[in-house]
C-alpha atoms as a PDB file:
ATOM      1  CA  UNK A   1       7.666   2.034  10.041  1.00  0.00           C
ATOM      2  CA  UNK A   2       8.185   2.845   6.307  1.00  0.00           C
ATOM      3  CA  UNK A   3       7.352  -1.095   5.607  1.00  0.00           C
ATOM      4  CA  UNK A   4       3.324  -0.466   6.972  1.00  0.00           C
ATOM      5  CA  UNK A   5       2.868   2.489   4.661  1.00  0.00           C
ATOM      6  CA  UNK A   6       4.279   0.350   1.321  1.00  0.00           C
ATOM      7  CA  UNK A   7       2.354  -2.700   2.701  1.00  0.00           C
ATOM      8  CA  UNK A   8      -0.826   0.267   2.692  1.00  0.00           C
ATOM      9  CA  UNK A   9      -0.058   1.935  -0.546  1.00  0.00           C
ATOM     10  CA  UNK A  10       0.072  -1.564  -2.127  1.00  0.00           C
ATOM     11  CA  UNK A  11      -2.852  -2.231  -1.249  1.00  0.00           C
ATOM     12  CA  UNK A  12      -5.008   0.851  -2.088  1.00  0.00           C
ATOM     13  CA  UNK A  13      -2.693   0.869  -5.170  1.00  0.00           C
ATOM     14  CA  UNK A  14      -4.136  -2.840  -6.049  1.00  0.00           C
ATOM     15  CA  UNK A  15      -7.307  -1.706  -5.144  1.00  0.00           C
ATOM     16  CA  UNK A  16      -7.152   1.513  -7.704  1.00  0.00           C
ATOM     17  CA  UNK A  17      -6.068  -0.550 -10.226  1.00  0.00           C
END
């Protein structure tokens, strides 16, 4: 379940940046 929170925080992190 770990895998769909990175795939999430990747993406808002992408999206921060």
């Amino acid at each position: 379940m770990r895998n769909a929170i990175v795939a999430l925080t990747t993406q808002v992190a992408a999206l921060a940046t």
